[in-house]
Protein backbone atom coordinates (compact mmCIF):
# COMPACT_ATOMS: atom_id res chain seq x y z
CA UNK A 1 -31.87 19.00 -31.88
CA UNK A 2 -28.48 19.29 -30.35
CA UNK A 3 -28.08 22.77 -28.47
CA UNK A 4 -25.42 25.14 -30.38
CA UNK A 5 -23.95 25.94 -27.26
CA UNK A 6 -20.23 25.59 -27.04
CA UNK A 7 -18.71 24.16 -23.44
CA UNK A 8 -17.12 28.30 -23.02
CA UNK A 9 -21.08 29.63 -23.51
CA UNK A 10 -22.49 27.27 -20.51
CA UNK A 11 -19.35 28.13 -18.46
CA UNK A 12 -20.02 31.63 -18.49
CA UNK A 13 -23.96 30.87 -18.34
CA UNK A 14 -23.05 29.22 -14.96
CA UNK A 15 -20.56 31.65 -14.03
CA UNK A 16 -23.06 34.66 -14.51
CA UNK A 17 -26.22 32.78 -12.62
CA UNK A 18 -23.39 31.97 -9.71
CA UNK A 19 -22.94 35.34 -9.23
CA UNK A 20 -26.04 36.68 -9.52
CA UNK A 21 -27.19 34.44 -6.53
CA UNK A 22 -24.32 35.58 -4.86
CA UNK A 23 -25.35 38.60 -4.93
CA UNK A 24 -29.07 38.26 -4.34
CA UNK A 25 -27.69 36.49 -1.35
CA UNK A 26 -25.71 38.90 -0.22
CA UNK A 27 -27.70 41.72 -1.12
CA UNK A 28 -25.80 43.52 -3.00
CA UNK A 29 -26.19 45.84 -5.73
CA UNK A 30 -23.56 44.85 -8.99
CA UNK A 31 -21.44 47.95 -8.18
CA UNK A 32 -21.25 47.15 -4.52
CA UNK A 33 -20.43 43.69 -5.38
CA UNK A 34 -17.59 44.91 -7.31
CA UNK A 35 -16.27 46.73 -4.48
CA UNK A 36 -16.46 43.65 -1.95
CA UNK A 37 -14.91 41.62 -4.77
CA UNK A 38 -11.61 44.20 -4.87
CA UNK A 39 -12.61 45.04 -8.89
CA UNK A 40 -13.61 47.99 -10.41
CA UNK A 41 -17.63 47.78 -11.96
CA UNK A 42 -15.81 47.12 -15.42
CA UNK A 43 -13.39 44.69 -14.31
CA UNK A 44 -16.69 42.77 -12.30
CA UNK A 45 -18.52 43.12 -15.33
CA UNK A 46 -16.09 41.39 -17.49
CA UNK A 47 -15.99 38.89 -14.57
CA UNK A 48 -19.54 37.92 -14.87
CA UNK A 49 -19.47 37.75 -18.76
CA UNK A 50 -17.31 34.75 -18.36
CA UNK A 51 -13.87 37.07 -19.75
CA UNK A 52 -10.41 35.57 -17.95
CA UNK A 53 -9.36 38.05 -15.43
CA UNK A 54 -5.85 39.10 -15.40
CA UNK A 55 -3.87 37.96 -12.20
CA UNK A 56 -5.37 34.34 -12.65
CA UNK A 57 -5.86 32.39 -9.39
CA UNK A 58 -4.82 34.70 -6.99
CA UNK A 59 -7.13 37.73 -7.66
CA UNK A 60 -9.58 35.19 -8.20
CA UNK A 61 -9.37 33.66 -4.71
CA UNK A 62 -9.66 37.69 -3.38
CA UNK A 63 -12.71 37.84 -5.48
CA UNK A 64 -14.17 34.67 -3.75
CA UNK A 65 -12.74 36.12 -0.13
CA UNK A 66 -14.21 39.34 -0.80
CA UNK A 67 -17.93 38.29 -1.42
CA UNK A 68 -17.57 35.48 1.33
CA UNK A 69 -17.83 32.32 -0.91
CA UNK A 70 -16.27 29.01 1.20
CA UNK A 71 -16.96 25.16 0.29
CA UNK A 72 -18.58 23.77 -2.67
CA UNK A 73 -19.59 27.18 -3.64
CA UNK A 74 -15.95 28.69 -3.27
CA UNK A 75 -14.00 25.38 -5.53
CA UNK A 76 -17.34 25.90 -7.69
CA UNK A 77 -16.66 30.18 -8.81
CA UNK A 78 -12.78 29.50 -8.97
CA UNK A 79 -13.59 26.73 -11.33
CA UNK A 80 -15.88 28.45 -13.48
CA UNK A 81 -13.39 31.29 -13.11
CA UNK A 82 -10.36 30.21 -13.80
CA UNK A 83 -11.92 28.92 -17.59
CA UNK A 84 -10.29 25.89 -20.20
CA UNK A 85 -7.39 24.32 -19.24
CA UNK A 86 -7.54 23.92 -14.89
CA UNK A 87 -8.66 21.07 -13.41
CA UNK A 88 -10.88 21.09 -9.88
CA UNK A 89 -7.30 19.54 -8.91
CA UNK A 90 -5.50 22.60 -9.67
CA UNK A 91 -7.69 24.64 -7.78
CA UNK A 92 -7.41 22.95 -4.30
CA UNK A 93 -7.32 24.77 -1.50
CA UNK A 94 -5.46 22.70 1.14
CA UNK A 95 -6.37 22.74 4.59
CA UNK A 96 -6.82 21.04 7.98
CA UNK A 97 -10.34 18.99 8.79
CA UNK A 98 -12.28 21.20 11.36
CA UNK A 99 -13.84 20.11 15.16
CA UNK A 100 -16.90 19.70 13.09
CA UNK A 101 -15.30 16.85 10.33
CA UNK A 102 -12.82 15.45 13.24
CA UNK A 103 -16.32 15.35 15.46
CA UNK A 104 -18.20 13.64 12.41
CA UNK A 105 -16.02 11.16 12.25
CA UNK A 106 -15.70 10.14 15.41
CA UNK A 107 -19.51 9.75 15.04
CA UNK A 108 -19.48 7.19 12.28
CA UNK A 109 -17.82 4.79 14.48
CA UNK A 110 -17.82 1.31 14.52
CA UNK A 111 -16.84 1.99 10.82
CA UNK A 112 -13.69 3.02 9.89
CA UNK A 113 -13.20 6.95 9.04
CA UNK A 114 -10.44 8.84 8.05
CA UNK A 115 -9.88 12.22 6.23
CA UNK A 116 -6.73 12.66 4.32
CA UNK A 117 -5.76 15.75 2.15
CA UNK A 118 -5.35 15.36 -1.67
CA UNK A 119 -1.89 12.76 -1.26
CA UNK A 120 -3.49 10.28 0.88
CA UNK A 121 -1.23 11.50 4.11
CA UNK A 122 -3.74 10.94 6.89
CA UNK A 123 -4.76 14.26 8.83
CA UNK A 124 -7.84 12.48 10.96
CA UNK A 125 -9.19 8.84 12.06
CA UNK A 126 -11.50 7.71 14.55
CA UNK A 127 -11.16 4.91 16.91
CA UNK A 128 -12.70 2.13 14.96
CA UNK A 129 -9.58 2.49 12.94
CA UNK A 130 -7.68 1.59 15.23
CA UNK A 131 -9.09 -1.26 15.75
CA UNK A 132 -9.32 -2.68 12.67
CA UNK A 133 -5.83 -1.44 11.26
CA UNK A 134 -3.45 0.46 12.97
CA UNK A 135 -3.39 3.45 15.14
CA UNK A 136 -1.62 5.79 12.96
CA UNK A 137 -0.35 8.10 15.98
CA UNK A 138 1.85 5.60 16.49
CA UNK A 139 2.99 6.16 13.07
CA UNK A 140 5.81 8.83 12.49
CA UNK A 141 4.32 11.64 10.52
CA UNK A 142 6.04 11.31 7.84
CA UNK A 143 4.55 7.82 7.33
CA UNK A 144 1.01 8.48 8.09
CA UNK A 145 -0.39 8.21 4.47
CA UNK A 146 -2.66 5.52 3.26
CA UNK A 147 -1.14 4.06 -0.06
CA UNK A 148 2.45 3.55 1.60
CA UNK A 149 1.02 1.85 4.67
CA UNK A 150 -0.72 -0.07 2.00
CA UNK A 151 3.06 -1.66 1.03
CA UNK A 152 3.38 -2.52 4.44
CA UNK A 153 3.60 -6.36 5.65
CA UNK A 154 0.90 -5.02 8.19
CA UNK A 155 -1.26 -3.89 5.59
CA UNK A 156 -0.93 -7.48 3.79
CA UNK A 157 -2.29 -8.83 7.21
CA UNK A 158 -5.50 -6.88 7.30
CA UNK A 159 -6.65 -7.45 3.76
CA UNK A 160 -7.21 -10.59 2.05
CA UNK A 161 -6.72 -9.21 -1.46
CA UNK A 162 -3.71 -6.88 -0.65
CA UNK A 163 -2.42 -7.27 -4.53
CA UNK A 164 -5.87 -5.22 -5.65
CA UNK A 165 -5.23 -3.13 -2.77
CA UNK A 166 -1.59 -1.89 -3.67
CA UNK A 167 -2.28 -2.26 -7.40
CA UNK A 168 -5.48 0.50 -6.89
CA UNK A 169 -3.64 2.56 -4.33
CA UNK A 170 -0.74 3.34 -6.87
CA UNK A 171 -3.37 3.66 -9.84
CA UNK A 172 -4.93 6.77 -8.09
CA UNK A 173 -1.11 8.39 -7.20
CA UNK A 174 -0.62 8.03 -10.91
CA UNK A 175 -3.61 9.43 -11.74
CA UNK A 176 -3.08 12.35 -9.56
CA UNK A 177 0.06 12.70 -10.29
CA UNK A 178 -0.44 13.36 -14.28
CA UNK A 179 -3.29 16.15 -13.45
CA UNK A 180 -0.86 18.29 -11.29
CA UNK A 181 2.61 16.68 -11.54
CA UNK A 182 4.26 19.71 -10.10
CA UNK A 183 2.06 19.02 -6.28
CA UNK A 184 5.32 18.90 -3.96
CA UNK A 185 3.20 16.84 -1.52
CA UNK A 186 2.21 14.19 -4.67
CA UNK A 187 5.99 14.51 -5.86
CA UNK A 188 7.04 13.31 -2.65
CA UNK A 189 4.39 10.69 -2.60
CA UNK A 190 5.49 9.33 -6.03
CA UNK A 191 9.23 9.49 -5.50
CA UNK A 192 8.64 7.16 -1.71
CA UNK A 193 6.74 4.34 -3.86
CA UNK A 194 9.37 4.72 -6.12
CA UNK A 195 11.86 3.55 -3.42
CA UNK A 196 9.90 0.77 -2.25
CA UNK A 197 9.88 -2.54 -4.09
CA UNK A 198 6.61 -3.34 -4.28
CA UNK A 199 5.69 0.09 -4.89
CA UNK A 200 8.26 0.17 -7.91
CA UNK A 201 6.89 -2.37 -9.61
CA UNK A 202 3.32 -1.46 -9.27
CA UNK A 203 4.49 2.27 -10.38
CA UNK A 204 5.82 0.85 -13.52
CA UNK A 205 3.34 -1.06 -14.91
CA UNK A 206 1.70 0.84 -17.77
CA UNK A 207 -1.73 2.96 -18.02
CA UNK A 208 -3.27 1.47 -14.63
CA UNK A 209 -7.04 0.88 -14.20
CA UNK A 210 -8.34 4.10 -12.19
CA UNK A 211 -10.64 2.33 -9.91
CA UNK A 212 -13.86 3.70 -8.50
CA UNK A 213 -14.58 5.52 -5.14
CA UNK A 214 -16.58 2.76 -4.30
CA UNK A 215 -15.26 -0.34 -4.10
CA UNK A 216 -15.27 -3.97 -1.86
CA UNK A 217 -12.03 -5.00 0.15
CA UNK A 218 -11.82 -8.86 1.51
CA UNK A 219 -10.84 -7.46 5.24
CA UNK A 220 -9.05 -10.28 7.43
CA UNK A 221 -8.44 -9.13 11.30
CA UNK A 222 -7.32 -11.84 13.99
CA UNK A 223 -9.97 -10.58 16.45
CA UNK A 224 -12.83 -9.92 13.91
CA UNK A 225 -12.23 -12.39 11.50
CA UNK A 226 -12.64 -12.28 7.61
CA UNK A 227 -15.45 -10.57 6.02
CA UNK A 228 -16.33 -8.44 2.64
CA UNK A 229 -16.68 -4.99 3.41
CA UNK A 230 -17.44 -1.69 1.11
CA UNK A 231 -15.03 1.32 0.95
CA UNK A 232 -16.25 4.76 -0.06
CA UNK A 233 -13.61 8.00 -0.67
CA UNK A 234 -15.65 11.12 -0.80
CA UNK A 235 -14.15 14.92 -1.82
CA UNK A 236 -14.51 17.10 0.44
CA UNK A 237 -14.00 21.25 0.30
CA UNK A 238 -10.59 21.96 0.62
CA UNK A 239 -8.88 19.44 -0.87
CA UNK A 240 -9.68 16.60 1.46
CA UNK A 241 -10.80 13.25 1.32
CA UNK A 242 -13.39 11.32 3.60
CA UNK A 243 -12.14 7.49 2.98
CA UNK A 244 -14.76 5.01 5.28
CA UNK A 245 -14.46 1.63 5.69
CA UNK A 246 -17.85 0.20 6.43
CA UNK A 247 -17.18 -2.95 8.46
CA UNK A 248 -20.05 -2.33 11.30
CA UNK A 249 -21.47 -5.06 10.63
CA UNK A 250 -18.04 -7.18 11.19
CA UNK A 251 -17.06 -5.42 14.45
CA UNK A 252 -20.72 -5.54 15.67
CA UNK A 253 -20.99 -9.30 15.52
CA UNK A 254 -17.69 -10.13 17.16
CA UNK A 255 -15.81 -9.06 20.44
CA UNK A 256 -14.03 -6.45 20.42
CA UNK A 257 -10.40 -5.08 21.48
């Protein structure tokens, strides 16, 4: 028998058990709780039931400050939070990768890492990057993001099937793009494709296939040679991105740089 539960009753079910573990991990009686969230016991109350606060995002991002919530369990509460209507893209949180990330990448080499924040524009990479693409400190700023570096003739040297490459880069700006359209960092991201020919065309092609976070790529390198190789793009807190490009077992077999 289906459950008579609407999707606002199991928001609020998981809203209430978040905060109760919050608080059992913090422990914290429900009036003190209320105090370290900012709100009075009513307004905390209310919280917990699942009713919208008034204030919206900001007061809820005090709320989260105030009873020490960071990561998953931080994007988790504002989602719940916030209620119908925002997306887990809304809610992002930008900010720089920490020693830890930037160390844990550097760790996963001889495949590729990178972390990028929610517009592709690439904040971290390892060395085996380097290698196998480009070094993007050599890169103006400006131009260090993934899906225009994909457009680039350099870019169409590295990988074999460069058409599925651009086509899926511009399929996930899209994508992105019609979940927060008003992003400044997105609007910039969309309006640079826009200028560039190959990027125009792929922009206006109608409803793109979204592809998956895991995918293959037909890699072609002068010193490695040409090989199939997996690609994974993990979220991370924060609004970042962990994009690998597993080619170990290419680099490992040939000499290297």
């Amino acid at each position: 028998m289906a459950s008579d539960e609407g999707p606002d009753a199991i928001r609020s079910a998981e809203l209430r058990a978040l905060l109760s573990a919050r608080r059992d991990a913090l422990g914290l009686t429900a009036e003190q709780a209320a105090r370290a969230a900012g709100l009075t016991p009513r307004g905390y109350a209310d919280l917990a039931s699942g009713a919208p606060l008034g204030g919206g995002l900001d007061l809820l991002k005090t709320v989260a400050d105030g009873l020490r919530m960071t990561g998953v369990l931080r994007e988790t509460f504002l989602l719940l939070a916030a209620g119908p209507g925002i997306g887990a893209h809304d809610l992002v949180e930008r900010r720089r990768p920490t020693v830890e990330e930037i160390a844990h990448i550097d760790l996963m080499d001889p495949n590729a890492a990178l972390i990028t924040d929610h517009a592709w524009n690439v904040l971290a990479a390892n060395a085996a990057v380097t290698r196998l693409f480009t070094d993007p400190d050599r890169i103006p700023r400006r131009d260090r993001n993934l899906v225009l570096w994909s457009l680039t003739a350099e870019a169409a040297g590295r990988f074999a099937d460069i058409a599925q490459v651009r086509t899926d880069a511009v399929a996930r700006v899209r994508a992105a793009v019609g979940q927060i359209p008003a992003d400044p960092a997105l609007r910039t991201l969309a309006a640079r494709i826009a200028e560039d020919p190959v990027g125009a065309a792929l922009w206006r092609r109608r409803a793109p296939r979204l592809p998956s976070d895991t995918y293959t790529r037909r890699l072609r390198h002068p010193h490695y040679g040409e090989a199939s190789i997996l690609v994974t793009t993990s979220r991370m807190p924060g609004g970042l991105q962990l994009v690998v490009h597993h080619a170990a077992h290419l680099i490992g077999g040939s000499v290297r740089l």
